[in-house]
Protein backbone atom coordinates (compact mmCIF):
# COMPACT_ATOMS: atom_id res chain seq x y z
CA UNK A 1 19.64 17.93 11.81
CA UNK A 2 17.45 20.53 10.53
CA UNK A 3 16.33 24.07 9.18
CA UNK A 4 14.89 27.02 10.90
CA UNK A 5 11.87 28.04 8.96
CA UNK A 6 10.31 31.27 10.69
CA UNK A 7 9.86 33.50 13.57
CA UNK A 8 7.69 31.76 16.43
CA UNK A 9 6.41 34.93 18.14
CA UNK A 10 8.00 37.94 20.19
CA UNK A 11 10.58 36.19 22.50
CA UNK A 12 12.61 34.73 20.13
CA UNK A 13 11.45 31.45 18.78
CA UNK A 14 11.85 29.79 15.98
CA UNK A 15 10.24 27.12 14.20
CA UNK A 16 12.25 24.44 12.99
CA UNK A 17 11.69 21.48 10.49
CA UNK A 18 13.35 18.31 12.08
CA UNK A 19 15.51 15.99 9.54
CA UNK A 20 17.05 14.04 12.41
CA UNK A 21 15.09 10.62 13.89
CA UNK A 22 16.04 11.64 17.63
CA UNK A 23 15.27 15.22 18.02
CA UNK A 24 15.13 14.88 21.82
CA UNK A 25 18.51 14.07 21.55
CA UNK A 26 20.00 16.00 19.29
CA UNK A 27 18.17 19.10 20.92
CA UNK A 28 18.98 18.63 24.25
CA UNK A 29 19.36 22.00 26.49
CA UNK A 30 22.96 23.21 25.89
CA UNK A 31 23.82 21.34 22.57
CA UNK A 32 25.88 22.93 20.15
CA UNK A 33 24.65 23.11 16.78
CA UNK A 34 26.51 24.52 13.68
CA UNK A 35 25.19 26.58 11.25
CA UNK A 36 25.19 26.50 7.81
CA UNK A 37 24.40 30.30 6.34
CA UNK A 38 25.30 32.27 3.36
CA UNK A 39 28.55 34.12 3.84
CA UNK A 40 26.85 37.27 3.66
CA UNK A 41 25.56 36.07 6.57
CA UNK A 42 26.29 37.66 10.35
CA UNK A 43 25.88 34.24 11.61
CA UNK A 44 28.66 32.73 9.19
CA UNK A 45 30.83 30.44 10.93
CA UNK A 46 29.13 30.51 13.97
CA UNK A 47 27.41 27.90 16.28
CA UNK A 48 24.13 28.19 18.51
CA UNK A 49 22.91 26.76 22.09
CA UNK A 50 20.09 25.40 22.29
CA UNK A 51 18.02 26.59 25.18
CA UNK A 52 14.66 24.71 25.10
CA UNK A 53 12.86 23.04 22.24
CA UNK A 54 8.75 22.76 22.59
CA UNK A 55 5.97 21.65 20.65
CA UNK A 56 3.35 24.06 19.60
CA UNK A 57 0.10 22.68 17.84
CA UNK A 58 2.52 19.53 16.58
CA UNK A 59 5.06 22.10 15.22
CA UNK A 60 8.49 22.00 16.60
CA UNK A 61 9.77 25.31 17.86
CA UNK A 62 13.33 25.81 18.65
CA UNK A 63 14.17 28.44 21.67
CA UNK A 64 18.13 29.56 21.39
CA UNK A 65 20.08 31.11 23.93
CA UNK A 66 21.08 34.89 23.32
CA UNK A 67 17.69 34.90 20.80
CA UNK A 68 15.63 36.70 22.79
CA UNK A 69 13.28 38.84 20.24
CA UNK A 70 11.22 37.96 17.34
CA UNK A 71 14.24 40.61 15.04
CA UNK A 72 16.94 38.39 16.25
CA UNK A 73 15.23 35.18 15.17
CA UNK A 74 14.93 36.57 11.93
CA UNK A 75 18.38 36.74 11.27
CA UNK A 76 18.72 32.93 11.45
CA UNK A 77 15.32 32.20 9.12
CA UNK A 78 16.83 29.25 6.61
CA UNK A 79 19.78 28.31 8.27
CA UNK A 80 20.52 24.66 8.30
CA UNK A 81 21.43 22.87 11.37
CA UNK A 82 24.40 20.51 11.52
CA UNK A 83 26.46 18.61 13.76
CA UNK A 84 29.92 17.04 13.80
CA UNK A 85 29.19 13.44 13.96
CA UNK A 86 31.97 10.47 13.37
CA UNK A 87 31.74 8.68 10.10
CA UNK A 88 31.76 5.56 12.03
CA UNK A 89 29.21 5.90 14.30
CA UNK A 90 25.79 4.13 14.27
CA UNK A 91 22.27 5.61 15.80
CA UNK A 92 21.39 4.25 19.19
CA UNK A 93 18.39 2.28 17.66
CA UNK A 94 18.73 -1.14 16.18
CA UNK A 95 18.22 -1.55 12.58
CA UNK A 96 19.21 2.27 11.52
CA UNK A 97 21.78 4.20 10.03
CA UNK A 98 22.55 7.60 9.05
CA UNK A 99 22.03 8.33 5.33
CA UNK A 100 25.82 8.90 4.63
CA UNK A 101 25.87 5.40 5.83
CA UNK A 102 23.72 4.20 3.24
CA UNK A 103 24.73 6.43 0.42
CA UNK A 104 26.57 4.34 -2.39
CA UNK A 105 25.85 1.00 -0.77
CA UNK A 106 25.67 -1.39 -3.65
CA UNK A 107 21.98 -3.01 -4.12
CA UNK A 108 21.25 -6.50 -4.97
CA UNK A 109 18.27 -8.39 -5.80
CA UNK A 110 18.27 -12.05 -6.16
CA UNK A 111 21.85 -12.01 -5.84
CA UNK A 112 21.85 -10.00 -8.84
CA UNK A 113 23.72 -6.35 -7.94
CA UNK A 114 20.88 -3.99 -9.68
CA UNK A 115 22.38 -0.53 -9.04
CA UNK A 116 23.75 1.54 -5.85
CA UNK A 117 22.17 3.76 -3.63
CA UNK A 118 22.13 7.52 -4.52
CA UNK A 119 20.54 9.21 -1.60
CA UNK A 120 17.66 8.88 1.02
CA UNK A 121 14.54 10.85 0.75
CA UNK A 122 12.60 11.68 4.04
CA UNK A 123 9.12 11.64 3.34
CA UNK A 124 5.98 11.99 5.71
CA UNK A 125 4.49 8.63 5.06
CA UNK A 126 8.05 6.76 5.25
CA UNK A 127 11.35 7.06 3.99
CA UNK A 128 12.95 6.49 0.89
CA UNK A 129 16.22 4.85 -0.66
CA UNK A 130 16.65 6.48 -4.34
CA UNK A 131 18.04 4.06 -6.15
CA UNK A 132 20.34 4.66 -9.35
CA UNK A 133 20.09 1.62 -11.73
CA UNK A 134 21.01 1.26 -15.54
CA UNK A 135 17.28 2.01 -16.63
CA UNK A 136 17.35 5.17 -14.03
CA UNK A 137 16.11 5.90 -11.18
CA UNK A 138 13.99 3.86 -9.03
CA UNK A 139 12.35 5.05 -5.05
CA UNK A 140 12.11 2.41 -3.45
CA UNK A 141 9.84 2.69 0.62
CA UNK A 142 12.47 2.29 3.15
CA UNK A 143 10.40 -1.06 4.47
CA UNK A 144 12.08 -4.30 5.78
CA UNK A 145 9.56 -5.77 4.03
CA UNK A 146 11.09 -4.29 0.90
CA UNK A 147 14.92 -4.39 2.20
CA UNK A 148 15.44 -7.00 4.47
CA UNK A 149 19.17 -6.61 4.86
CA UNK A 150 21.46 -3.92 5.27
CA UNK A 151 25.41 -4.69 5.71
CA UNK A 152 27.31 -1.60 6.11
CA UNK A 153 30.33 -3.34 6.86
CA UNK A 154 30.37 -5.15 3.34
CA UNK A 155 28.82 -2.31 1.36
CA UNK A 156 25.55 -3.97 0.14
CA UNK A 157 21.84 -3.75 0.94
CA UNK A 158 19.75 -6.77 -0.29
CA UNK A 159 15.90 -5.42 -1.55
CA UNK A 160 12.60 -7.56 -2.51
CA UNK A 161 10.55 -4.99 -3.91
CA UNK A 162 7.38 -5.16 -4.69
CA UNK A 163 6.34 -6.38 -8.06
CA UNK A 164 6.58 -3.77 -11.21
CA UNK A 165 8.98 -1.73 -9.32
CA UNK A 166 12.33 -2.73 -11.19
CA UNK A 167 11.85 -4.24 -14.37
CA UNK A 168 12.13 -7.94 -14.47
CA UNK A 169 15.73 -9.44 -14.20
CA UNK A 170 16.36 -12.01 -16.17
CA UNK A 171 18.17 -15.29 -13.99
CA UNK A 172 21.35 -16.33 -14.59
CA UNK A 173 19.87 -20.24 -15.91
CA UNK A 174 17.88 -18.41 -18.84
CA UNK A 175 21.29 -16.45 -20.14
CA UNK A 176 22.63 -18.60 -23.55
């Protein structure tokens, strides 16, 4: 859901860089958020509360309760924020999924299966779907101009990219 990234002042808070697409509801007063720390850690194994999370000069800043000084945020600088989600379940907004949901999909272009995807890169400008293909790598703007369909069920994401993007794919009436 996210990573705590520094000490936010004297009482406590933290600031936090956001990799979910509903923060105001994963970061609801009173969730429970694991943490993901080095074992070395004091915090290994353990979850947090969240108390309060506010927006400072468009910066997210994360409040936690039993944080209370800027020493005890500290201790939780780099920690990742996760949360037990089922495998199964979709976000509340049409036309998204979660990236484990779209991680090995197989990709096809002009009915033509052209690789799988590997991952899915979250950029500022939009996201991405990395693409592995025989030639490599290809990042391809999460656009449904670009990928019109995505069927989870049947394991397949049709694409149109744009032109120079994959290398030309030769149709099955020109094959001897």
């Amino acid at each position: 859901m996210g990573r705590l990234l520094k000490a936010h002042g004297l009482k406590g808070a933290i600031k936090l860089e956001i990799y979910t697409d509903s923060p105001e509801q994963r970061f609801t007063p009173g969730a429970e958020i694991k943490l993901q720390v080095p074992e070395e850690s004091s915090w290994f194994g353990k979850t947090i509360i969240v108390k309060e999370l506010r927006m400072y000069n468009s910066s997210p800043v994360l409040f936690i309760e039993g944080i209370e000084s800027r020493e005890d945020a500290e201790g939780l600088i780099r920690a990742i924020l996760l949360i037990d989600q089922p495998l199964d379940e979709l976000p509340q907004e049409p036309e998204a999924w979660f990236d484990h949901q779209l991680t090995g999909l197989k990709v096809f272009r002009d009915s033509i299966e052209v690789g799988f995807i590997d991952r899915v890169e979250h950029k500022p400008a939009q996201d991405l779907l990395a693409i592995t293909t025989e030639n490599g790598e290809v990042l391809l703007p999460f656009l449904k101009i670009f990928v019109p369909k995505v069927d989870v069920d049947s394991g397949i994401v049709e694409i149109t990219p744009p032109g120079g993007l994959f290398e030309q794919l030769e149709s099955p009436a020109n094959e001897d």
